[in-house]
Protein backbone atom coordinates (compact mmCIF):
# COMPACT_ATOMS: atom_id res chain seq x y z
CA UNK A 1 -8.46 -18.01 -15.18
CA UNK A 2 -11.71 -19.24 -16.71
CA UNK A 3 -13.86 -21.66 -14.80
CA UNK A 4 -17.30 -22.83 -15.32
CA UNK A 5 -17.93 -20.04 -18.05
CA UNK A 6 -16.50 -17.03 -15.99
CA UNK A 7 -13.00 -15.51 -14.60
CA UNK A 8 -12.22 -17.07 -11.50
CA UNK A 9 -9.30 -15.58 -9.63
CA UNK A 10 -7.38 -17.59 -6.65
CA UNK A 11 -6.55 -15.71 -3.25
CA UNK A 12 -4.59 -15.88 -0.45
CA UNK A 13 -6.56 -14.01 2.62
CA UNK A 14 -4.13 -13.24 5.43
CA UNK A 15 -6.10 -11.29 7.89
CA UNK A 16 -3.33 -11.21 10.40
CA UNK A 17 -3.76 -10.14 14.45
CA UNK A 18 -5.57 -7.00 16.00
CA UNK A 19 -7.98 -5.29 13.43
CA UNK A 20 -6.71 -6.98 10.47
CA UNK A 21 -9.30 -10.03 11.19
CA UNK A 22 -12.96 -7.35 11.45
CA UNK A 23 -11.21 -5.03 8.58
CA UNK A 24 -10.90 -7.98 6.04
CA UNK A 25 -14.01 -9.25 6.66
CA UNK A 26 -15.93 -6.49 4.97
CA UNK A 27 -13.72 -6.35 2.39
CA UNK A 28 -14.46 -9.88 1.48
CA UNK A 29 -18.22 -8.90 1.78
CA UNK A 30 -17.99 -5.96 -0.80
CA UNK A 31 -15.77 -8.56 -2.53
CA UNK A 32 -18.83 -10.95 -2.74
CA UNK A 33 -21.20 -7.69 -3.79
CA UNK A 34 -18.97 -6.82 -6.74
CA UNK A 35 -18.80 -10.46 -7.92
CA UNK A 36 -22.20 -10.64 -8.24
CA UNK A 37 -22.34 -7.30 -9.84
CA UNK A 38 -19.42 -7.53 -12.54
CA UNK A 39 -19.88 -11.91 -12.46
CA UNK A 40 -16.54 -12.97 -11.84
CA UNK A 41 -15.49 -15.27 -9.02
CA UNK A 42 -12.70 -15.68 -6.07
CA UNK A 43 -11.20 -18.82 -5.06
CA UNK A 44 -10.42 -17.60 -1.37
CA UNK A 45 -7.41 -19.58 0.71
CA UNK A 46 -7.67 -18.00 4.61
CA UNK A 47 -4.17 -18.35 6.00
CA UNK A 48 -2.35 -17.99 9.41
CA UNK A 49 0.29 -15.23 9.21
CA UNK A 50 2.21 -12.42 11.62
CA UNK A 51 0.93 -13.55 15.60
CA UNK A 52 -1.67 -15.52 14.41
CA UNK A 53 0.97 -17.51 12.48
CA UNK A 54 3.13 -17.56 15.43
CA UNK A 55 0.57 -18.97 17.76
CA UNK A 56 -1.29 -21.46 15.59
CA UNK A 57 1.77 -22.69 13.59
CA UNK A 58 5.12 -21.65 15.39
CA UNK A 59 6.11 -19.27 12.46
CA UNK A 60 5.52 -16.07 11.71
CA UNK A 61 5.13 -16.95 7.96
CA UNK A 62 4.06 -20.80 8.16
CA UNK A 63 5.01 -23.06 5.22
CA UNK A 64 1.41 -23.87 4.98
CA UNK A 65 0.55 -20.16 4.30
CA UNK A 66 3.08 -19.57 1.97
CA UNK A 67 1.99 -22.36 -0.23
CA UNK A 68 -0.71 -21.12 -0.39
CA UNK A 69 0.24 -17.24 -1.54
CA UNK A 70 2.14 -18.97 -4.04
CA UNK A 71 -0.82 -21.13 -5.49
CA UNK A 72 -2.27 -17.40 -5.24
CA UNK A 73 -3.19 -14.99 -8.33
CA UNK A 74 -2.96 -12.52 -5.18
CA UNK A 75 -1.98 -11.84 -1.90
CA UNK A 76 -4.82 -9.73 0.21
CA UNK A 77 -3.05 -8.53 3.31
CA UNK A 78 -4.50 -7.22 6.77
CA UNK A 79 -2.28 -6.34 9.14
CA UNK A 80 0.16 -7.79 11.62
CA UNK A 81 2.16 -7.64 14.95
CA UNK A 82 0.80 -6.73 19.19
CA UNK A 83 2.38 -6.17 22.41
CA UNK A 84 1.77 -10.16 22.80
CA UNK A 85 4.56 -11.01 20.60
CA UNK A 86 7.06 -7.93 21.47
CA UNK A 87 9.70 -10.14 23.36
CA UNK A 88 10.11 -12.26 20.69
CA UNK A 89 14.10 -11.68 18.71
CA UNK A 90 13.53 -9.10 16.04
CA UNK A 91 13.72 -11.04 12.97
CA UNK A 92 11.08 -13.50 14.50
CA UNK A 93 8.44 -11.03 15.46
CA UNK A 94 5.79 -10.97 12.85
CA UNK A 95 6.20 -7.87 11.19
CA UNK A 96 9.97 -8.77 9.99
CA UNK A 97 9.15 -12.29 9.77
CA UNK A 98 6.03 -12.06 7.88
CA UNK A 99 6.09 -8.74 5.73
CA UNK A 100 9.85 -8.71 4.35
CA UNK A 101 10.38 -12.40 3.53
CA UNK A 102 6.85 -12.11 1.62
CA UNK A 103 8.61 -9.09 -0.28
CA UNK A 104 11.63 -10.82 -1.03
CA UNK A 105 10.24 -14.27 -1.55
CA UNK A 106 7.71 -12.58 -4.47
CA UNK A 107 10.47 -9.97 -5.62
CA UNK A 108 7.62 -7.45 -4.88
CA UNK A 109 9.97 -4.68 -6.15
CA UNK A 110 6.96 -2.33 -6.76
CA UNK A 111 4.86 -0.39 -3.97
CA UNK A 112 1.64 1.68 -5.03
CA UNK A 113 0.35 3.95 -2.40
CA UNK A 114 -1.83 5.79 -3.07
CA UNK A 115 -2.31 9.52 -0.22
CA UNK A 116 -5.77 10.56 -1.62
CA UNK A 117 -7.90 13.98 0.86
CA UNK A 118 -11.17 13.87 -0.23
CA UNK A 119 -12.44 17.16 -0.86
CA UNK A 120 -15.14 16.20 2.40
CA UNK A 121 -12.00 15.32 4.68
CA UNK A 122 -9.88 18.39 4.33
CA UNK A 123 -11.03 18.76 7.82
CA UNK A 124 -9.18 15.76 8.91
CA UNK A 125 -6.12 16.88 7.73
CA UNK A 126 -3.72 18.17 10.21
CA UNK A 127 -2.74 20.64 7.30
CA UNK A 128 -4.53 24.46 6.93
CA UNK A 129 -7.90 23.84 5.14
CA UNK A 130 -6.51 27.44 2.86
CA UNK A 131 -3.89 24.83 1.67
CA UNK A 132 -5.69 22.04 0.51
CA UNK A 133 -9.11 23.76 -0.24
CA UNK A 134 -10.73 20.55 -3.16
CA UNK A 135 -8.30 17.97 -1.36
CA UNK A 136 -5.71 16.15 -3.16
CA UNK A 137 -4.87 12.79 -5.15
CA UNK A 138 -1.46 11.62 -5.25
CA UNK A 139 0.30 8.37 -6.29
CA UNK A 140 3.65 7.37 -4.66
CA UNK A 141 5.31 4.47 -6.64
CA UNK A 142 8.51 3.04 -4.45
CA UNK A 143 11.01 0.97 -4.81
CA UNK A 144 10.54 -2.29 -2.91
CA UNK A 145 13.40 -4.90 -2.59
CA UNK A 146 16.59 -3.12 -3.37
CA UNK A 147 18.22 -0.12 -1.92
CA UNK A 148 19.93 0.21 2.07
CA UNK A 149 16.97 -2.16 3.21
CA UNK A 150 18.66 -4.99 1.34
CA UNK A 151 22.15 -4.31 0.42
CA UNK A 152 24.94 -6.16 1.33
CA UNK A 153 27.47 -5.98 3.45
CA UNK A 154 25.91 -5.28 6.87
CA UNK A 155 27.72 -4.90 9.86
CA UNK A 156 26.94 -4.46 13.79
CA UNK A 157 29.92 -5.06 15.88
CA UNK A 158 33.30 -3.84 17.32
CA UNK A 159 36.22 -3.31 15.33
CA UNK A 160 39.63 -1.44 16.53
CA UNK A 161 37.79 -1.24 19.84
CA UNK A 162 34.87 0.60 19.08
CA UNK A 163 31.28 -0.09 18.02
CA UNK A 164 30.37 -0.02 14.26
CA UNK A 165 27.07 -0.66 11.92
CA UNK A 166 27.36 -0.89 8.68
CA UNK A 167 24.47 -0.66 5.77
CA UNK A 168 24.87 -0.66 2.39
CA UNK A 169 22.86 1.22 -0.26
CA UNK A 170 22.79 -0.49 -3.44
CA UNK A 171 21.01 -0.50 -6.97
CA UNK A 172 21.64 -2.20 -10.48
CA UNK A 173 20.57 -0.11 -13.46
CA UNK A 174 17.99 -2.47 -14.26
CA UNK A 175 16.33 -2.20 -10.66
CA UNK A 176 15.73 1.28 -11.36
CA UNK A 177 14.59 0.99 -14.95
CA UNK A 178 11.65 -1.94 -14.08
CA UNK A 179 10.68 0.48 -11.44
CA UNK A 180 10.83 3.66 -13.80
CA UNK A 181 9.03 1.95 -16.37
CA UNK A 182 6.27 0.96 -13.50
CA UNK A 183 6.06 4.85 -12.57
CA UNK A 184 5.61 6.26 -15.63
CA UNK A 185 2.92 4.24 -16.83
CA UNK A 186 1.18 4.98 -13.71
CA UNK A 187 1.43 8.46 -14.58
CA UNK A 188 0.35 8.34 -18.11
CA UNK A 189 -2.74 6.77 -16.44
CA UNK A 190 -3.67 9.71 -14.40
CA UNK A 191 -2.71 13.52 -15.73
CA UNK A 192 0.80 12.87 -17.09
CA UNK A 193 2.79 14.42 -14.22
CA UNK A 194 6.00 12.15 -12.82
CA UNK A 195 8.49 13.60 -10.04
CA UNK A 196 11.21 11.30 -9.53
CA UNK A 197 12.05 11.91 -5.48
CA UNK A 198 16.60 11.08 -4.72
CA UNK A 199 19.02 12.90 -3.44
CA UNK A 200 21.51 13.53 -6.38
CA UNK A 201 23.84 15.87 -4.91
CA UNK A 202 25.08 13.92 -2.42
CA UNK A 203 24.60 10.37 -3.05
CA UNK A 204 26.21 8.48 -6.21
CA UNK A 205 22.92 5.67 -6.25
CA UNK A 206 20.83 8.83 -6.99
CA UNK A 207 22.68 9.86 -9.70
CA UNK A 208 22.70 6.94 -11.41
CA UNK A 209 18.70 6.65 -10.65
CA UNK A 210 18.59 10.04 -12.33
CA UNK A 211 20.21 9.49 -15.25
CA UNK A 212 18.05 6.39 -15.23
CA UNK A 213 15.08 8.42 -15.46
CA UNK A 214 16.06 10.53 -18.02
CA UNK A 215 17.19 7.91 -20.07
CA UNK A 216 13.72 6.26 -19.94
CA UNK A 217 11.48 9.63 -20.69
CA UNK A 218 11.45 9.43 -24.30
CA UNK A 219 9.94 6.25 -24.07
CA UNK A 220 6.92 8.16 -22.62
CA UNK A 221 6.88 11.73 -24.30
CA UNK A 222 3.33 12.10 -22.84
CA UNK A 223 4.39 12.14 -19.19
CA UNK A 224 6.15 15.47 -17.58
CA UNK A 225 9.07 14.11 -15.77
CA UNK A 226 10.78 16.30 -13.03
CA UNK A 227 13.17 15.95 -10.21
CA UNK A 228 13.04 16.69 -6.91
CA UNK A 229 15.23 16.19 -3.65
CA UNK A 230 14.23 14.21 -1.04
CA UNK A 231 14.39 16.56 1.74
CA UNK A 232 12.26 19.40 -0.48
CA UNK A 233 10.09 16.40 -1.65
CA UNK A 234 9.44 16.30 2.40
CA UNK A 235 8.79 19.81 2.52
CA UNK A 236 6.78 19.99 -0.34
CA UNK A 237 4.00 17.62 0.64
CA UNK A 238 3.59 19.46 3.41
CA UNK A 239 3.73 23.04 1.76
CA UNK A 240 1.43 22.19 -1.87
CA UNK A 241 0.66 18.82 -1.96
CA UNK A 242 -1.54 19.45 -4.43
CA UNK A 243 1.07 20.29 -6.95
CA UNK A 244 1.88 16.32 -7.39
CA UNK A 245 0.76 13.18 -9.21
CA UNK A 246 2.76 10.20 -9.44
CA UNK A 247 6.28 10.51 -7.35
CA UNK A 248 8.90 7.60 -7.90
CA UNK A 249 11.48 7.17 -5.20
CA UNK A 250 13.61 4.69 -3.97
CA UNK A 251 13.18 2.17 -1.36
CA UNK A 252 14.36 4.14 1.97
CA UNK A 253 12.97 7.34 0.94
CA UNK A 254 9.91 6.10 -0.06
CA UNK A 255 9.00 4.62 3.57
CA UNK A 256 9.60 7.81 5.05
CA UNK A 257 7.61 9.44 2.17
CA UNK A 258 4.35 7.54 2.33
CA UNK A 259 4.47 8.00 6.03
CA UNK A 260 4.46 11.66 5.92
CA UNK A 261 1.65 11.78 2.84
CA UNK A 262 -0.43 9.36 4.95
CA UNK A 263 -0.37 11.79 7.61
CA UNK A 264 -1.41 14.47 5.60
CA UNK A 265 -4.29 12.49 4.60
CA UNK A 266 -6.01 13.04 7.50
CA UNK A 267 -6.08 8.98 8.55
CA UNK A 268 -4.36 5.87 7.77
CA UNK A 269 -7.71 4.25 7.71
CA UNK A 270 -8.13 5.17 4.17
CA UNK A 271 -4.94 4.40 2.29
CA UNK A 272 -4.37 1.00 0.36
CA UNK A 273 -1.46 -0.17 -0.93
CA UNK A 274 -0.82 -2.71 -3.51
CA UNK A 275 3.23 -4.55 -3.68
CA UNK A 276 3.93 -5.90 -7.36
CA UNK A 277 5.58 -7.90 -9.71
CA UNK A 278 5.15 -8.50 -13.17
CA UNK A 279 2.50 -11.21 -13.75
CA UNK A 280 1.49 -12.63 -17.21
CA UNK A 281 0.72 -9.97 -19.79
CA UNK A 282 -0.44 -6.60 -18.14
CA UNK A 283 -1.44 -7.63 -14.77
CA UNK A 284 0.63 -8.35 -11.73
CA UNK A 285 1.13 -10.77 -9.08
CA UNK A 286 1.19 -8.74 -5.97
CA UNK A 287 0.26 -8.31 -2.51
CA UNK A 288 -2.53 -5.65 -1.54
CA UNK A 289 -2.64 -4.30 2.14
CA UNK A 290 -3.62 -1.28 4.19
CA UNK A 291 -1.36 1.32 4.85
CA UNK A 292 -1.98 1.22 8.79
CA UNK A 293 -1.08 -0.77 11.43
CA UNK A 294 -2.83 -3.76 13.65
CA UNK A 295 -3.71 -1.59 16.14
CA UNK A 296 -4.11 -3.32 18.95
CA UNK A 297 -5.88 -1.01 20.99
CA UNK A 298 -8.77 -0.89 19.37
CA UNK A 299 -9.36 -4.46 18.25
CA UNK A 300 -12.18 -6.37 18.89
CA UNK A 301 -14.24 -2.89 19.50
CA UNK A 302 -15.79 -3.02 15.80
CA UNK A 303 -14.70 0.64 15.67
CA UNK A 304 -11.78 0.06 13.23
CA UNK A 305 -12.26 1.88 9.68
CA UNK A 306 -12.26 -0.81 7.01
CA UNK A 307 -11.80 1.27 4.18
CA UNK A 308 -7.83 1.09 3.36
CA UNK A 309 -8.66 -2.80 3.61
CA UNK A 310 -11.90 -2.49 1.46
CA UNK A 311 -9.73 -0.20 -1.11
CA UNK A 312 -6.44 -2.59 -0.83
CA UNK A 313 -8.98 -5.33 -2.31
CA UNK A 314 -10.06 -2.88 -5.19
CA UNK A 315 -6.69 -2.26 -6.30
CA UNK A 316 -6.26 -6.09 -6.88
CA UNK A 317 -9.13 -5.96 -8.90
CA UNK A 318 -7.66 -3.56 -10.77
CA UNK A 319 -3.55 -4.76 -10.97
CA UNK A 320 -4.37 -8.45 -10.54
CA UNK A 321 -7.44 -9.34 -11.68
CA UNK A 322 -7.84 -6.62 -14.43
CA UNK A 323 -11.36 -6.31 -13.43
CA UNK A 324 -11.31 -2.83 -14.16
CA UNK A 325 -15.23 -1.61 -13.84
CA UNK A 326 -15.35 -3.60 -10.67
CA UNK A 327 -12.43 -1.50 -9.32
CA UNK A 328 -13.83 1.50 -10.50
CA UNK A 329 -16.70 0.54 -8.78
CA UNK A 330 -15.50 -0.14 -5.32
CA UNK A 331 -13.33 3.69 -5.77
CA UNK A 332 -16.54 5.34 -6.52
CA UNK A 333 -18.84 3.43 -3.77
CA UNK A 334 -16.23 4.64 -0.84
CA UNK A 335 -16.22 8.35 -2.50
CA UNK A 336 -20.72 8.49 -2.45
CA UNK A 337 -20.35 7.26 0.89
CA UNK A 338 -17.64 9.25 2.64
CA UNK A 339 -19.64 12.28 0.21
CA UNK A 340 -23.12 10.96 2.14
CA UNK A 341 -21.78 11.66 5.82
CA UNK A 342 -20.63 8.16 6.70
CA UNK A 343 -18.16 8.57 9.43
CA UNK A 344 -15.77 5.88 11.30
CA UNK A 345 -14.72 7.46 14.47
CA UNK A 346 -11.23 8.52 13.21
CA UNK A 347 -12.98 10.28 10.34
CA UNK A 348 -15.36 11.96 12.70
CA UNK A 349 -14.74 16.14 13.00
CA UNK A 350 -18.62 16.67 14.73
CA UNK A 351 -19.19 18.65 11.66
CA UNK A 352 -22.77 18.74 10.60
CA UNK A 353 -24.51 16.06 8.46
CA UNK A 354 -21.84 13.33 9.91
CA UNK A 355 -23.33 9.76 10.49
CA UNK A 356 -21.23 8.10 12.56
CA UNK A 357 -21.06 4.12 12.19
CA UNK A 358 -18.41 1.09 13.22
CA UNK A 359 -16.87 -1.21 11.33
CA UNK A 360 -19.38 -3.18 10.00
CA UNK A 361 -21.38 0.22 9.26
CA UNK A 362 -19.06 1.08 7.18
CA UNK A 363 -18.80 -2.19 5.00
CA UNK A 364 -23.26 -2.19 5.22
CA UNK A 365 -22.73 2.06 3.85
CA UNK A 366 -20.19 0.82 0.82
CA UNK A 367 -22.08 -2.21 -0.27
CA UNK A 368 -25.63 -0.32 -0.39
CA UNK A 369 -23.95 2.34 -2.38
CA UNK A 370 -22.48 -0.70 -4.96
């Protein structure tokens, strides 16, 4: 949106409970750095949500906050959930009752996560330095709101005298195309490569998703397409990692997925993730967040690593806001500073040349390097 002779961009901050709060606020400082730089501007709502919702408004996901997201060009997400709110029923504890009806109410059908090992934090990896000498950059692109997660019927309960649950895995054709469509243009961005993750030989939603994916290649003849089952997909990542670029899974499988290629990572403190729909034109509405948790054990300390929050804001520069330089930007800033020495303590081997530094370090190390 133009205003006052520049783009000017509306968003919803939920900084959430534990870490979320100290993480998001130095992403909203290199946010002000790389306005000034590239000279756009951020409308900024700050919003309740997860236990902070809970306590200040009686909901997880307040009405107040969600008018707001929906005002919203974007969503920036910290993190939610604590012991404190543990005894609450399971749909009202803030991770279902924030995260999931945010998903659904959006149709945020697409997830980006991206499992990047720089080349200086192979060390950090829990896999054999021989195996991932130069690090690796990967791109996992799941399904979001369809798939056992959503599908109806579901069932917990007795029937002929003994205990049942029931959950349904489910997709429409046209689920798995939007998200196809979604994958391979991510690939054709990067070097062309696209393995589509399922589990065709046993379950008839995968076989439809593969003939999906077939179906939709032509469309990009400049993207490699493969496929891949789920359970060597899992083996795989941990074997050659290196040997993917963009996977493409659905929803179930690609939870378990992102989990496993954030390990490998070396730290959940440096993966964003960005949850999409189509917006107007090219960019997307969506909802950017770090891969981690609240952790609650740590909060308050100033030791969190802010850089999964700090990158979750650069990829809605670059899916929302189209603010492409400035995204590169931010990308390149984390990579001179991790390069540098700059250490959060869960980045921290003792290896020589190391600076260690808190949160707020961290944010001071990115924004001098802007």
């Amino acid at each position: 949106m133009m205003r006052g002779g520049m783009n000017t961009y509306r968003i919803a901050v939920l900084a959430g409970d534990g870490i979320g709060p100290e993480v998001m606020e130095q992403a909203l400082r290199v946010l002000d750095a790389v306005e000034k730089k590239f000279g756009f501007a951020t409308e900024r709502a700050a919003c309740h949500v997860g236990g902070a919702g809970i306590d200040h408004c009686g909901k997880a996901l307040p009405a107040e906050t969600l008018a707001a997201c929906e005002a919203a060009d974007a969503i920036l997400f910290g993190s939610v959930g604590g012991p404190k709110w543990d005894a609450l029923p399971p749909d009202e504890r803030p991770e279902r009752g924030a995260l999931l009806p945010l998903r659904k109410h959006f149709s945020l059908y697409a997830n980006l996560r991206p499992g990047i090992c720089m080349p200086e934090l192979v060390g950090a990896s829990p896999l054999k330095d021989s195996l991932i000498q130069s690090g690796f950059d990967i791109l996992c692109v799941r399904e979001l709101t369809g798939g056992m997660y959503f599908g109806e019927p579901k069932f917990y309960g007795e029937r002929n005298g003994e205990t049942v649950a029931l959950d349904t895995l489910v997709y429409k054709k046209s689920e798995v195309e939007r998200i196809a469509r979604v994958a391979f243009q991510a690939a054709r961005g990067r070097r062309g490569k696209l393995c589509s993750v399922d589990k065709a030989n046993v379950l008839s939603s995968s076989v439809m998703w593969r003939d999906v994916m077939n179906a939709i290649a032509p469309e990009f003849p400049d993207v490699q397409l493969s496929h891949m089952y789920v359970d060597n997909a899992a083996m795989q990542l941990v074997r050659n990692p290196q040997q993917f670029d963009v996977m493409v899974t659905e929803n179930t499988f690609g939870d378990i997925l992102t989990d496993e290629m954030a390990m490998i990572c070396g730290s959940l403190g440096m993966l964003p993730s960005a949850s999409l729909c189509r917006g107007n034109g090219e960019s997307f509405f969506g909802l950017y967040e770090p891969s981690g948790g609240s952790a609650p054990d740590i909060a308050g300390q100033g030791i969190a690593n802010p850089i999964a929050q700090i990158l979750s804001m650069g990829m809605m520069l670059r899916y929302t806001c189209r603010e492409t330089a400035a995204a590169d930007a931010v990308d390149a800033a984390v990579r001179r500073v991790i390069a540098a020495g700059y250490r959060t303590g869960d980045l921290a081997t003792g290896a020589p040349g190391e600076t260690r530094v808190g949160t707020s370090g961290m944010g001071d190390a990115i924004i001098a390097a802007l």
